[in-house]
C-alpha atoms as a PDB file:
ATOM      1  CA  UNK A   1       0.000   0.000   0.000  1.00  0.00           C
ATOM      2  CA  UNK A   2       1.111   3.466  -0.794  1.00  0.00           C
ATOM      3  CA  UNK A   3       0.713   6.835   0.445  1.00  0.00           C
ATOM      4  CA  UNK A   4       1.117   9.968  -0.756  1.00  0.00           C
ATOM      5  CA  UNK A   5       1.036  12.948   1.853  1.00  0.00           C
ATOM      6  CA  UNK A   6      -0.448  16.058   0.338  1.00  0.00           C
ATOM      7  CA  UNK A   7       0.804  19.379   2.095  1.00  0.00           C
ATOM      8  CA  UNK A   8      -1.579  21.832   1.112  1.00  0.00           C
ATOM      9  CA  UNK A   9      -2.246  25.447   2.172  1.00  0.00           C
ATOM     10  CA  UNK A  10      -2.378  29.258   1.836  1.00  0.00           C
ATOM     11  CA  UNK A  11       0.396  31.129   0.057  1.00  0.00           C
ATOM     12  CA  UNK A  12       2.837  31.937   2.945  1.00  0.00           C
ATOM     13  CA  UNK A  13       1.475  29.612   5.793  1.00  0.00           C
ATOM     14  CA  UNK A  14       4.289  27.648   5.614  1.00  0.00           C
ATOM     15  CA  UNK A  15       4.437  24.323   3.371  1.00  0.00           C
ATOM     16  CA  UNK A  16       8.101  23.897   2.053  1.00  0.00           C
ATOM     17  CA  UNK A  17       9.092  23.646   5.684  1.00  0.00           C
ATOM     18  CA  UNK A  18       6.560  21.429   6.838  1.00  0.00           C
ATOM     19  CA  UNK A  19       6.956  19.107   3.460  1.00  0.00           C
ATOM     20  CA  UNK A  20      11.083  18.985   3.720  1.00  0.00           C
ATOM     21  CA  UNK A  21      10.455  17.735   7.649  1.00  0.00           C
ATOM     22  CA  UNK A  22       8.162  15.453   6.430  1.00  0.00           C
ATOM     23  CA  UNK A  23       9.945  13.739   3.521  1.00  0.00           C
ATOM     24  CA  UNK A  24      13.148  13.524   5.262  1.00  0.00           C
ATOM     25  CA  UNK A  25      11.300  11.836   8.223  1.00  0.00           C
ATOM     26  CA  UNK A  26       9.743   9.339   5.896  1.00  0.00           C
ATOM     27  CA  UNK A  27      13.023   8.854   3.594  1.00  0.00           C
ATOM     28  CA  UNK A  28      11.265  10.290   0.985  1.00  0.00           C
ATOM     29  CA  UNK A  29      11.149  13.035  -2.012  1.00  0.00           C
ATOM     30  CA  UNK A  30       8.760  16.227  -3.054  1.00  0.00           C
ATOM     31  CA  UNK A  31       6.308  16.664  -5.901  1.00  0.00           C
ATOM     32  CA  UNK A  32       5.441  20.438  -6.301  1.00  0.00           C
ATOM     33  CA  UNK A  33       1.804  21.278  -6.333  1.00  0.00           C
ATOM     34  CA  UNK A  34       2.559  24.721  -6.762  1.00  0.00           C
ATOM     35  CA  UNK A  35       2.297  25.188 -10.513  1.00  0.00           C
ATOM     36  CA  UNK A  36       3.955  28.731 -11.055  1.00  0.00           C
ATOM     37  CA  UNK A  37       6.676  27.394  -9.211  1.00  0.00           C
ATOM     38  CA  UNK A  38       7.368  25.068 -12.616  1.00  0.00           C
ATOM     39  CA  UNK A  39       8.616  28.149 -14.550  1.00  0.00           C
ATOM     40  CA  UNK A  40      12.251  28.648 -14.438  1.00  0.00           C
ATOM     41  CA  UNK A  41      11.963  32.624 -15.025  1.00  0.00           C
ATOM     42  CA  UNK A  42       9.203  32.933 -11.498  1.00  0.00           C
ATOM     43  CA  UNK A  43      11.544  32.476  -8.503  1.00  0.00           C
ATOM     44  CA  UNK A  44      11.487  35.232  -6.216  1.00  0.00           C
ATOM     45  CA  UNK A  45       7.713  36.011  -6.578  1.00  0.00           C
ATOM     46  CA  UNK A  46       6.710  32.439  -6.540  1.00  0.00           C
ATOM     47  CA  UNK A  47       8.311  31.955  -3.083  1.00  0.00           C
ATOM     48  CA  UNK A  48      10.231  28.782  -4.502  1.00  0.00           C
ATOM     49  CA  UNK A  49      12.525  26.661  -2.290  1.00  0.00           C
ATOM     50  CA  UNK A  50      16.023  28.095  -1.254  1.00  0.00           C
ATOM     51  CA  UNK A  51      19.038  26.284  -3.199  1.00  0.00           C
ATOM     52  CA  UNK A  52      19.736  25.273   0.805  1.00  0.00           C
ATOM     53  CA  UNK A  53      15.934  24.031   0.833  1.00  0.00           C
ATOM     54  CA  UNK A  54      15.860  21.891  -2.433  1.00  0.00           C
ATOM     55  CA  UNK A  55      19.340  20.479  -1.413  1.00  0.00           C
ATOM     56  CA  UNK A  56      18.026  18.855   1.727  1.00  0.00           C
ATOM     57  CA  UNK A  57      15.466  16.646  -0.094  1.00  0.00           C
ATOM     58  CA  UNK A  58      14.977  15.956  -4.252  1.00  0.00           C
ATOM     59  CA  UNK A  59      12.104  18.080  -5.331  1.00  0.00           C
ATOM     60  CA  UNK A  60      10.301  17.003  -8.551  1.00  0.00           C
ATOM     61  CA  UNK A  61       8.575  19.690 -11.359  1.00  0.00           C
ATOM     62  CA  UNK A  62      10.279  22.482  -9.736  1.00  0.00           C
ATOM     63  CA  UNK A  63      11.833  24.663 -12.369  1.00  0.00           C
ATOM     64  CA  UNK A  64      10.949  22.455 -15.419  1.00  0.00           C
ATOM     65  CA  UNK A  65       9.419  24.656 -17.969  1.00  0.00           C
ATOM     66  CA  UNK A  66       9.699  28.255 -19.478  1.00  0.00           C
ATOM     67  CA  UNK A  67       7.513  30.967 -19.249  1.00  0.00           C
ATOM     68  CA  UNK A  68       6.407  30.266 -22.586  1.00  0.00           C
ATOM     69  CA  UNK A  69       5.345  26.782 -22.126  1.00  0.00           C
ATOM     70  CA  UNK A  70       1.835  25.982 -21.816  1.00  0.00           C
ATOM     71  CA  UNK A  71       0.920  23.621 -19.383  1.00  0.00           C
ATOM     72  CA  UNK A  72      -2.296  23.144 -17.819  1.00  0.00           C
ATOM     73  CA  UNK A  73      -3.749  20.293 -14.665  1.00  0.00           C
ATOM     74  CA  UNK A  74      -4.090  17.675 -17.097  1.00  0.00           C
ATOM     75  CA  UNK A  75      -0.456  17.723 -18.344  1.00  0.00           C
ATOM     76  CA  UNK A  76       0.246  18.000 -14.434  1.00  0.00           C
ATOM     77  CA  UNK A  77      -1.859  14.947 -14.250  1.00  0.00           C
ATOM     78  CA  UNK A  78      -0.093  12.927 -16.621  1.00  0.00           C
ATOM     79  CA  UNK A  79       3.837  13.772 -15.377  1.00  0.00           C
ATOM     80  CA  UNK A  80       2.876  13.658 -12.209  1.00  0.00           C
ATOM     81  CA  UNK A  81       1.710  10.358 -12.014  1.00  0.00           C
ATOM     82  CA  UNK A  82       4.255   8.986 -14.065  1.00  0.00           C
ATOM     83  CA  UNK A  83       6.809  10.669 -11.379  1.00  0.00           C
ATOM     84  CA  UNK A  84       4.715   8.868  -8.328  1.00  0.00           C
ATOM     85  CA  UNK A  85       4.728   5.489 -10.287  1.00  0.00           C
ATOM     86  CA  UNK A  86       8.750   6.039  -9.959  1.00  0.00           C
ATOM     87  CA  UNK A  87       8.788   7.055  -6.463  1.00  0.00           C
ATOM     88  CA  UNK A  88       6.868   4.051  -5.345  1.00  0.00           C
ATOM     89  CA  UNK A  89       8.761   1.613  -6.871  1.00  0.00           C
ATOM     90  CA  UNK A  90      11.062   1.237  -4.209  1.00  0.00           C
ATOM     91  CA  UNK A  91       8.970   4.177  -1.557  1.00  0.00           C
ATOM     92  CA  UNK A  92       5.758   3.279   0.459  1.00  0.00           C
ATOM     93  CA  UNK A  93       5.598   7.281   0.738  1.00  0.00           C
ATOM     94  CA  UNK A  94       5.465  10.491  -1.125  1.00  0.00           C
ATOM     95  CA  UNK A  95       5.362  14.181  -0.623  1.00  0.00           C
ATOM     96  CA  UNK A  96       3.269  16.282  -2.330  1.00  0.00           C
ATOM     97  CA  UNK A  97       3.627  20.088  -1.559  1.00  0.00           C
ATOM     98  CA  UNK A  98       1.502  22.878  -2.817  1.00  0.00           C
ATOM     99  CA  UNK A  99      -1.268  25.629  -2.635  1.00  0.00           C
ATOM    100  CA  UNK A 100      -2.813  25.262  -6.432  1.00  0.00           C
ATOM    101  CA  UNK A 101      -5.677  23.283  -5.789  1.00  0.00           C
ATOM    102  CA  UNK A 102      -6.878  22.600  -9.108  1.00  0.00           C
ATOM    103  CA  UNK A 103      -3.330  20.393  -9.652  1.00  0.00           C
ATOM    104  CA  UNK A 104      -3.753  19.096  -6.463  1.00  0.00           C
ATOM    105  CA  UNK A 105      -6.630  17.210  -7.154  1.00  0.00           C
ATOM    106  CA  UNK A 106      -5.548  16.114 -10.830  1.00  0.00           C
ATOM    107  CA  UNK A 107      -3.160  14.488  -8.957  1.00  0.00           C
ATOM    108  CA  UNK A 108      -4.864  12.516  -6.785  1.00  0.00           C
ATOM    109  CA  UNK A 109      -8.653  12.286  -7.738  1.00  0.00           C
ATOM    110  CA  UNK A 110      -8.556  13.379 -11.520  1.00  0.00           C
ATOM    111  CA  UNK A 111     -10.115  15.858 -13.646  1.00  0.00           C
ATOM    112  CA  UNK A 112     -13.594  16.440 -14.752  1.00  0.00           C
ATOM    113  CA  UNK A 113     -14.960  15.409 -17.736  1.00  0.00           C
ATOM    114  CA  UNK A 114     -15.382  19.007 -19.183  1.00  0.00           C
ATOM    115  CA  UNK A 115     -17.246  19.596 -22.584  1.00  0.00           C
ATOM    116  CA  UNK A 116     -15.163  19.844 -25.716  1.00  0.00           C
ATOM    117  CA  UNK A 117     -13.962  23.617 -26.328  1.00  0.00           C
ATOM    118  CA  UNK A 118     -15.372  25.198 -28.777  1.00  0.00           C
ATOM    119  CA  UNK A 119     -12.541  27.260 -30.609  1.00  0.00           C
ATOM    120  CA  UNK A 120     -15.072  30.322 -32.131  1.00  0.00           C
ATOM    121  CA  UNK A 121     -16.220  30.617 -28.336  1.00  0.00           C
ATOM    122  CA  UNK A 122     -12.826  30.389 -27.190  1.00  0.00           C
ATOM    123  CA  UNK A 123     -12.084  33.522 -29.442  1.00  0.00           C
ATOM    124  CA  UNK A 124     -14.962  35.041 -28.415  1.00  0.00           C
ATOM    125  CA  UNK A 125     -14.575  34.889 -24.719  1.00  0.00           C
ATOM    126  CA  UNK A 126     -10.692  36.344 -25.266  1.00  0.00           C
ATOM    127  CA  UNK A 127     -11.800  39.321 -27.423  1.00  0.00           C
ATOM    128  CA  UNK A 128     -14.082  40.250 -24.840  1.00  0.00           C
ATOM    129  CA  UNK A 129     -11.800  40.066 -21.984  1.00  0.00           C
ATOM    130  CA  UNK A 130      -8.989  41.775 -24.008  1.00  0.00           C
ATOM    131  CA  UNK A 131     -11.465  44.813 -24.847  1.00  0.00           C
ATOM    132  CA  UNK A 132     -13.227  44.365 -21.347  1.00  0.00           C
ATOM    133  CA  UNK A 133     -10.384  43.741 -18.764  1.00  0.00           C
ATOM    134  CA  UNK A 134     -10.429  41.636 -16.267  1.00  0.00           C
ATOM    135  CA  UNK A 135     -13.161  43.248 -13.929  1.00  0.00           C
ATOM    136  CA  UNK A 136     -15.508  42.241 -16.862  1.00  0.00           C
ATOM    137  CA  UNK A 137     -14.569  38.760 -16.899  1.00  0.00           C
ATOM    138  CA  UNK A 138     -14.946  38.235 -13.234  1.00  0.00           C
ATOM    139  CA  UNK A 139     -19.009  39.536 -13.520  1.00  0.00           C
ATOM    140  CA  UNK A 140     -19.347  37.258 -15.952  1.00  0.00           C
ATOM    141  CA  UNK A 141     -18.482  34.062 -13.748  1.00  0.00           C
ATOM    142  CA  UNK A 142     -19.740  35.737 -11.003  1.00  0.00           C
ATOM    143  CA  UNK A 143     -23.120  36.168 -12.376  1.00  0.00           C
ATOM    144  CA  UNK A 144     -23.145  32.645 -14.025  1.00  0.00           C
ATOM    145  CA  UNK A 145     -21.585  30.511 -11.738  1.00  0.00           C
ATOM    146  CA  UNK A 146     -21.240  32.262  -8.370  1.00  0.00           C
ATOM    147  CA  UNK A 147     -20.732  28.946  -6.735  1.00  0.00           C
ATOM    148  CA  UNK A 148     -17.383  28.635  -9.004  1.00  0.00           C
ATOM    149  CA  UNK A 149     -16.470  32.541  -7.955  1.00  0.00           C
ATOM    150  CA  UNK A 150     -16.254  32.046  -4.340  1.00  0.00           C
ATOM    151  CA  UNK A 151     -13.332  29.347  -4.820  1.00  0.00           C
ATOM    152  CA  UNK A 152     -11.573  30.431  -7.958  1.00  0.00           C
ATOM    153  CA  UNK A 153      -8.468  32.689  -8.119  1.00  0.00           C
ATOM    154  CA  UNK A 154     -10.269  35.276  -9.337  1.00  0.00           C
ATOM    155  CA  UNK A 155      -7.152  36.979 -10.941  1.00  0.00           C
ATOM    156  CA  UNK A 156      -6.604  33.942 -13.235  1.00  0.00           C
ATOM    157  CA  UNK A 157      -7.960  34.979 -16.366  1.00  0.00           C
ATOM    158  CA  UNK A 158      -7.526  31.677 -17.901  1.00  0.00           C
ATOM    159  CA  UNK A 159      -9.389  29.866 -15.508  1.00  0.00           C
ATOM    160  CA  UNK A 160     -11.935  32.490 -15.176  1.00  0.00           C
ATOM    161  CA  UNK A 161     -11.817  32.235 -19.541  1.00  0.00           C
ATOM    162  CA  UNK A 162     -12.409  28.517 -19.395  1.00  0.00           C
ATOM    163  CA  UNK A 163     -15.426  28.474 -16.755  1.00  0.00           C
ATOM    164  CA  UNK A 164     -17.162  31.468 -18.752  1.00  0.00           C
ATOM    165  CA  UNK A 165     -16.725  29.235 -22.093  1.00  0.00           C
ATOM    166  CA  UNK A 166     -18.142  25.928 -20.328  1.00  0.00           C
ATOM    167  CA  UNK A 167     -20.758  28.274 -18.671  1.00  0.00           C
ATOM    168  CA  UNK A 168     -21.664  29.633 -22.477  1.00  0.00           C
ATOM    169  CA  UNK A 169     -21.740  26.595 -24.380  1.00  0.00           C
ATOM    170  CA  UNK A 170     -23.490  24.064 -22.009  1.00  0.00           C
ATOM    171  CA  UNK A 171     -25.921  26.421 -20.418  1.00  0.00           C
ATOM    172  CA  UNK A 172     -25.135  25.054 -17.298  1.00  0.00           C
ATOM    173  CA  UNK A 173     -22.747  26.654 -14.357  1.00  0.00           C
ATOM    174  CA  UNK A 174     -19.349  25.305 -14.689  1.00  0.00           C
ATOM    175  CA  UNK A 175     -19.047  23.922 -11.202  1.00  0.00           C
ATOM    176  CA  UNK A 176     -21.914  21.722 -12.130  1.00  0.00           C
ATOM    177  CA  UNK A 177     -19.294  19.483 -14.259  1.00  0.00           C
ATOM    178  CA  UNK A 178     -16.790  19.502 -10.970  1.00  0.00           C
ATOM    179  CA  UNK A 179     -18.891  16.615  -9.221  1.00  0.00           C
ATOM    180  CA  UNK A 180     -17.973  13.295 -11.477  1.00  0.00           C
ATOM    181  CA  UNK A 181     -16.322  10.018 -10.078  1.00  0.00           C
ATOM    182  CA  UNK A 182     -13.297   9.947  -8.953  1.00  0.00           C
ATOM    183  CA  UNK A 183     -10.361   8.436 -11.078  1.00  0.00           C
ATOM    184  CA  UNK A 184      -8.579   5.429  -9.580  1.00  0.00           C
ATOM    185  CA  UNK A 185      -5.303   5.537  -7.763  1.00  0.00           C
ATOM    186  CA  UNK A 186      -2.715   3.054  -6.874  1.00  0.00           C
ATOM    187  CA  UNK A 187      -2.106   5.416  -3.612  1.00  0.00           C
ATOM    188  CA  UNK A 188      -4.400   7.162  -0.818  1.00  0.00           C
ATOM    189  CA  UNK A 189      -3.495  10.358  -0.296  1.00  0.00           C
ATOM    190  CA  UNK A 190      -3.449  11.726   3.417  1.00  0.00           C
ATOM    191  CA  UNK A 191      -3.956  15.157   3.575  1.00  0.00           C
ATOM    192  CA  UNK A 192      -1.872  17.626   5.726  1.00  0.00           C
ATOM    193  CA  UNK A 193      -3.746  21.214   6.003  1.00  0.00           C
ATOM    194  CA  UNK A 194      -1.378  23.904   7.728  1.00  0.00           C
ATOM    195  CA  UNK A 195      -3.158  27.257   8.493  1.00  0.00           C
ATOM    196  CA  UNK A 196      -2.410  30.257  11.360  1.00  0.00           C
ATOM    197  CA  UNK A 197      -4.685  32.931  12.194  1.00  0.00           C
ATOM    198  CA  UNK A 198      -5.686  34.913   9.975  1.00  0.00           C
ATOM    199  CA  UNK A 199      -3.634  38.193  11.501  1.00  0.00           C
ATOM    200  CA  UNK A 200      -1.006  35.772  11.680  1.00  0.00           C
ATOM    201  CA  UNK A 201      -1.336  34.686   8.363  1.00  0.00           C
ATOM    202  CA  UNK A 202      -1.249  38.157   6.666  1.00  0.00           C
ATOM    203  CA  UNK A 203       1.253  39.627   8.955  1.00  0.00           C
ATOM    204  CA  UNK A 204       3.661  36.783   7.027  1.00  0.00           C
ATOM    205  CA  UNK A 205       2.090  37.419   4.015  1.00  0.00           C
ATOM    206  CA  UNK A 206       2.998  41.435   4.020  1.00  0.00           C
ATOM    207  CA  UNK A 207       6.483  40.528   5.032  1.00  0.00           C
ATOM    208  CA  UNK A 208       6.960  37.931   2.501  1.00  0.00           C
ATOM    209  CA  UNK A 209       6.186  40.220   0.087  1.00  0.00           C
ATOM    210  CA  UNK A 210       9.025  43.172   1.691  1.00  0.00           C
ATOM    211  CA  UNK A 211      11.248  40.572   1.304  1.00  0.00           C
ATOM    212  CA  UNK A 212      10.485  39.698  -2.127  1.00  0.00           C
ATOM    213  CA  UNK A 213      11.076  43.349  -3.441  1.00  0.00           C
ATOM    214  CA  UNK A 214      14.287  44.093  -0.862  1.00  0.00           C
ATOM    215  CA  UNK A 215      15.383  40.221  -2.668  1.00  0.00           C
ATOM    216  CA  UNK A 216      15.127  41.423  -6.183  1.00  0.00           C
ATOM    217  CA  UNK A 217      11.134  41.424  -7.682  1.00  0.00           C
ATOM    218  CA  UNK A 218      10.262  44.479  -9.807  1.00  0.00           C
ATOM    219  CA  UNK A 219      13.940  43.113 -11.758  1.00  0.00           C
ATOM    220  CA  UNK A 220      12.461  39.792 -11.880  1.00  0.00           C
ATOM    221  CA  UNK A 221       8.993  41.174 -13.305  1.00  0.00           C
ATOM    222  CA  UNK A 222      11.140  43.471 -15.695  1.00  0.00           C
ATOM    223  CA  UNK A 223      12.552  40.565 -17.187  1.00  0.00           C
ATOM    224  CA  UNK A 224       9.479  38.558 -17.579  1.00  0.00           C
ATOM    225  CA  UNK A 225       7.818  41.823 -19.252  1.00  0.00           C
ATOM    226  CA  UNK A 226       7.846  41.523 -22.349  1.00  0.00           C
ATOM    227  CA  UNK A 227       6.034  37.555 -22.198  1.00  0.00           C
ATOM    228  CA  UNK A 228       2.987  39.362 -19.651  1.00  0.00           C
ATOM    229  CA  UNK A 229       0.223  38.554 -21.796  1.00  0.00           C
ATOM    230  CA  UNK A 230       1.030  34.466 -21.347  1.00  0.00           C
ATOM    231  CA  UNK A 231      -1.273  32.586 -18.890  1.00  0.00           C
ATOM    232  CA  UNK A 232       1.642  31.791 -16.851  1.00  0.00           C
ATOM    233  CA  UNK A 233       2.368  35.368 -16.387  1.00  0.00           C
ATOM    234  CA  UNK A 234      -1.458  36.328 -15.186  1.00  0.00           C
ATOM    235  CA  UNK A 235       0.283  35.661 -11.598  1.00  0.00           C
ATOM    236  CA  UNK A 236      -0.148  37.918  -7.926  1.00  0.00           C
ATOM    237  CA  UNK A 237       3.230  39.652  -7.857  1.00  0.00           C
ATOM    238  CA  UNK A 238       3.847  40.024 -11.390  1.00  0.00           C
ATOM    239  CA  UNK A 239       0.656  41.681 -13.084  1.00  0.00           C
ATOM    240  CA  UNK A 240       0.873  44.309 -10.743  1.00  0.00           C
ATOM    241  CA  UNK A 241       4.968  45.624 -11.830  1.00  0.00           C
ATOM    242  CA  UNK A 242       3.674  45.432 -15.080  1.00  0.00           C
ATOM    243  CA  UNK A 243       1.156  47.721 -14.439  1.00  0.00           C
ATOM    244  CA  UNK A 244       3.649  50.121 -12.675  1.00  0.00           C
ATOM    245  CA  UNK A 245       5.901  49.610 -15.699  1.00  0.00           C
ATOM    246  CA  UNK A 246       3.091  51.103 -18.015  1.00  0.00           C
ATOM    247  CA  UNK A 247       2.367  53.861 -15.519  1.00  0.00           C
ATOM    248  CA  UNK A 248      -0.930  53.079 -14.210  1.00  0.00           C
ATOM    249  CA  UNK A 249       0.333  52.987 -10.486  1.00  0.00           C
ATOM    250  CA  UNK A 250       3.643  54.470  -8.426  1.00  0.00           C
ATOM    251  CA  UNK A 251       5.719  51.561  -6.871  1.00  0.00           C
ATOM    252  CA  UNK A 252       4.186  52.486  -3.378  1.00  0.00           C
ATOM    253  CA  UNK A 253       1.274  51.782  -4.998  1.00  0.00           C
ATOM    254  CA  UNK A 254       2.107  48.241  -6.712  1.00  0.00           C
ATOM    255  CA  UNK A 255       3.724  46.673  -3.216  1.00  0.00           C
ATOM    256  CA  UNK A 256       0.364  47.840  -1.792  1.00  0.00           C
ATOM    257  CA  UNK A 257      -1.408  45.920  -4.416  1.00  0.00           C
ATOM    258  CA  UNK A 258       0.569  43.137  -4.187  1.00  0.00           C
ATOM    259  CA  UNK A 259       0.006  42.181  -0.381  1.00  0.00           C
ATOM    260  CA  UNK A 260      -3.549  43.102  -0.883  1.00  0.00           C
ATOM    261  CA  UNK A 261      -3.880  40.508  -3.697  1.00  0.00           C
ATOM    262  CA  UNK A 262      -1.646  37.975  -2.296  1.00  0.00           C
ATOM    263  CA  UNK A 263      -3.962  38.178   1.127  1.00  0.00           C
ATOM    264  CA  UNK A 264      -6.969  37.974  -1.250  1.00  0.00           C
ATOM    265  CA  UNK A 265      -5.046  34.480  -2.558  1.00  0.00           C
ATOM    266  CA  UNK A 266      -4.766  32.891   0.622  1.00  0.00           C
ATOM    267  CA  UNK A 267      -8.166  33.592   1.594  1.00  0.00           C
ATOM    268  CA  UNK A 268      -9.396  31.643  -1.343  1.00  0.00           C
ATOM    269  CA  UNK A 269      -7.253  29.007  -1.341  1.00  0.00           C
ATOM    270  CA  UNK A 270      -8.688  28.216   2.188  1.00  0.00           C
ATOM    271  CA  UNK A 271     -11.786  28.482   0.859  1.00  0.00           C
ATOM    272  CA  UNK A 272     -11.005  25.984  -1.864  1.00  0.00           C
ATOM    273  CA  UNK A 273      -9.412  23.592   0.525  1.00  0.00           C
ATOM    274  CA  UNK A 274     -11.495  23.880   3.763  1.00  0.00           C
ATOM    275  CA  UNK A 275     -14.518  22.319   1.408  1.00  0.00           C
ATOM    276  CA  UNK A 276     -12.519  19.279   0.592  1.00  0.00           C
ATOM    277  CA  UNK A 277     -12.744  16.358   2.597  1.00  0.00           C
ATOM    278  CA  UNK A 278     -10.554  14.263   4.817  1.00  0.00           C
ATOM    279  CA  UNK A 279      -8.318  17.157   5.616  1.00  0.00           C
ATOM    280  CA  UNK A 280      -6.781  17.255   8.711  1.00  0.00           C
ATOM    281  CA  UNK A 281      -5.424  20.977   9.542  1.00  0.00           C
ATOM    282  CA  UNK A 282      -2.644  21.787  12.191  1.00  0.00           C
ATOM    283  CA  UNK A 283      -0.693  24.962  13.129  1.00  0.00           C
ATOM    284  CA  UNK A 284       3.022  24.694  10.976  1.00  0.00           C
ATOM    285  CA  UNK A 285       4.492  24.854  14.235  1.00  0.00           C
ATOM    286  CA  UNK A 286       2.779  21.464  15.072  1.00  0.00           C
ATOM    287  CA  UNK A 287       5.279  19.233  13.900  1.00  0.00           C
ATOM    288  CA  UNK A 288       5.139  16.042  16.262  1.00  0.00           C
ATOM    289  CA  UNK A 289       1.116  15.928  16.423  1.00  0.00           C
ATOM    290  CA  UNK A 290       1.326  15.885  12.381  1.00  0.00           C
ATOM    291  CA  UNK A 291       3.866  13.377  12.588  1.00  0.00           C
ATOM    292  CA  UNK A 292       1.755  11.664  15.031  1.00  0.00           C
ATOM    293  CA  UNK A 293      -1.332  11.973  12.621  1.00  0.00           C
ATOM    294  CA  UNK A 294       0.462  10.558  10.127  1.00  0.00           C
ATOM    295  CA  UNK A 295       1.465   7.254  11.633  1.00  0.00           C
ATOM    296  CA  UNK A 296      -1.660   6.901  13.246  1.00  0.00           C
ATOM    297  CA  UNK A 297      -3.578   6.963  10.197  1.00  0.00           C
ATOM    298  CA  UNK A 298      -0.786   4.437   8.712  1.00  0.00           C
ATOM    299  CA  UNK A 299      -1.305   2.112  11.227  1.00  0.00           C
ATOM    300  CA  UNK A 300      -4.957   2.121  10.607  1.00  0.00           C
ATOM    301  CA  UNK A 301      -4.700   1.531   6.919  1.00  0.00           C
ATOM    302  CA  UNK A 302      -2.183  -1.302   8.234  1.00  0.00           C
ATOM    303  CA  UNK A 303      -4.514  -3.471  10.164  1.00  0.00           C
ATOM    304  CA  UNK A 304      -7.842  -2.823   7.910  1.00  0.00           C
ATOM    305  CA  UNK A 305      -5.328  -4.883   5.137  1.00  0.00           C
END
């Protein structure tokens, strides 16, 4: 029987530390969940690993594509299940660490069966939004699917693009297709949920984001620049320099903007995750009761066998 342990939480709360403990404990390796981490260009603002971090434990996905690659949960789906196949051929465990929910649960339950895309829709839907903006795009969803809005990262305009298309062509809300069966899995996941108060929470947050300017961002945006209308580039902590870079806010102005959407994250990632089931959520700090958790629930799959 294998078992892969699923990490998952809000931007900031404190994952990579929890999932290095963890896979170190269990002689094991990482797969990242965190799918802007997988561009090579997004470091600073996509709070990836320290070279000291990734060193301690083999990390998996982590700075495998650029920018310009796309890449959506289904390709996620595929690799990573080939790279948990390889892991348990000589591992009862896995890590898998990440706040992107969507690739979280391609992983380990599958996708939905969505309804084939419709390409003149498709073009539809992105002439709109391109004329529109982005505030247009997020009424849209809201007012078709408000179920969908209260869990989706409402500053992903692909995501938003796709659940407007579905919403158009089937006549039905898009979270209506989020409910199939589950795909089968030669693993069970046990889930690991870390969370801190919310002032807690954003405190980090805020100071994360100091530290991501003092370390080097607006460069790191600068370079990215000129690939910002890419999907992978529609990211918290990006969009915003590029807005200062065109002049439509001072840099006070775009660190401002980028806590306040990065705290806007977090809250609904928790959202997302808090209405999934059989997750178990500690304080980071909690490291022996998760531990404990963890065996405990391992024994218990042990002697149903």
């Amino acid at each position: 029987m294998k078992f892969l342990i699923v990490v998952l939480g809000p931007t900031a709360v404190g994952k990579t530390t929890t999932a290095i403990l963890l896979a170190k404990h269990y002689h094991t390796e990482i797969i990242s969940g965190d799918s802007r981490q997988f561009y090579k260009e997004l470091t600073i603002g996509t709070a990836k690993p320290t070279e000291t971090e990734l060193a301690q434990v083999p990390h998996h996905f982590i700075n495998s594509l650029a920018v310009t690659t796309e890449y959506s949960a289904g390709d996620f789906e595929r690799d990573a299940l080939k790279k948990t196949a390889e892991l348990f051929a000589d591992k009862q465990m896995a890590v898998l660490c990440g706040g992107s929910g969507l690739f979280i649960k391609a992983l380990c339950y599958g996708l939905d069966d969505l309804p084939v895309k419709d390409e003149k829709l498709r073009q539809w839907v992105i002439e709109h939004y391109q004329q529109n903006g982005l505030h247009w795009l997020q009424h849209e969803v809201a007012r078709l699917d408000p179920d969908y809005f209260t869990v989706v990262d409402t500053q992903n305009p692909n995501r938003l693009m796709r659940a407007l298309e579905v919403c158009m062509s089937s006549g039905k809300p898009y979270s209506s297709f989020r409910k199939n069966l589950l795909a089968k899995r030669n693993f069970i996941p046990l889930y690991i949920g870390l969370t801190r108060p919310r002032a807690e929470l954003y405190e980090r947050i805020n100071q994360r984001v100091d530290m991501m300017v003092a370390a080097g961002l607006e460069q790191e945006a600068k370079a990215v620049y000129p690939y910002r209308k890419l999907g992978a580039l529609k990211t918290v902590g990006y969009t915003e320099w590029f807005d200062y870079f065109e002049g439509k806010m001072n840099r006070e102005q775009t660190i401002d903007k980028i806590k306040q959407h990065s705290r806007n994250y977090a809250k609904k990632q928790l959202t997302w995750f808090t209405k999934q089931e059989n997750v178990t959520w500690f304080h980071p700090g909690e490291e022996a009761k998760i531990i404990s958790h963890i065996n405990h629930q391992l024994n218990i799959f042990a002697s149903d066998k």
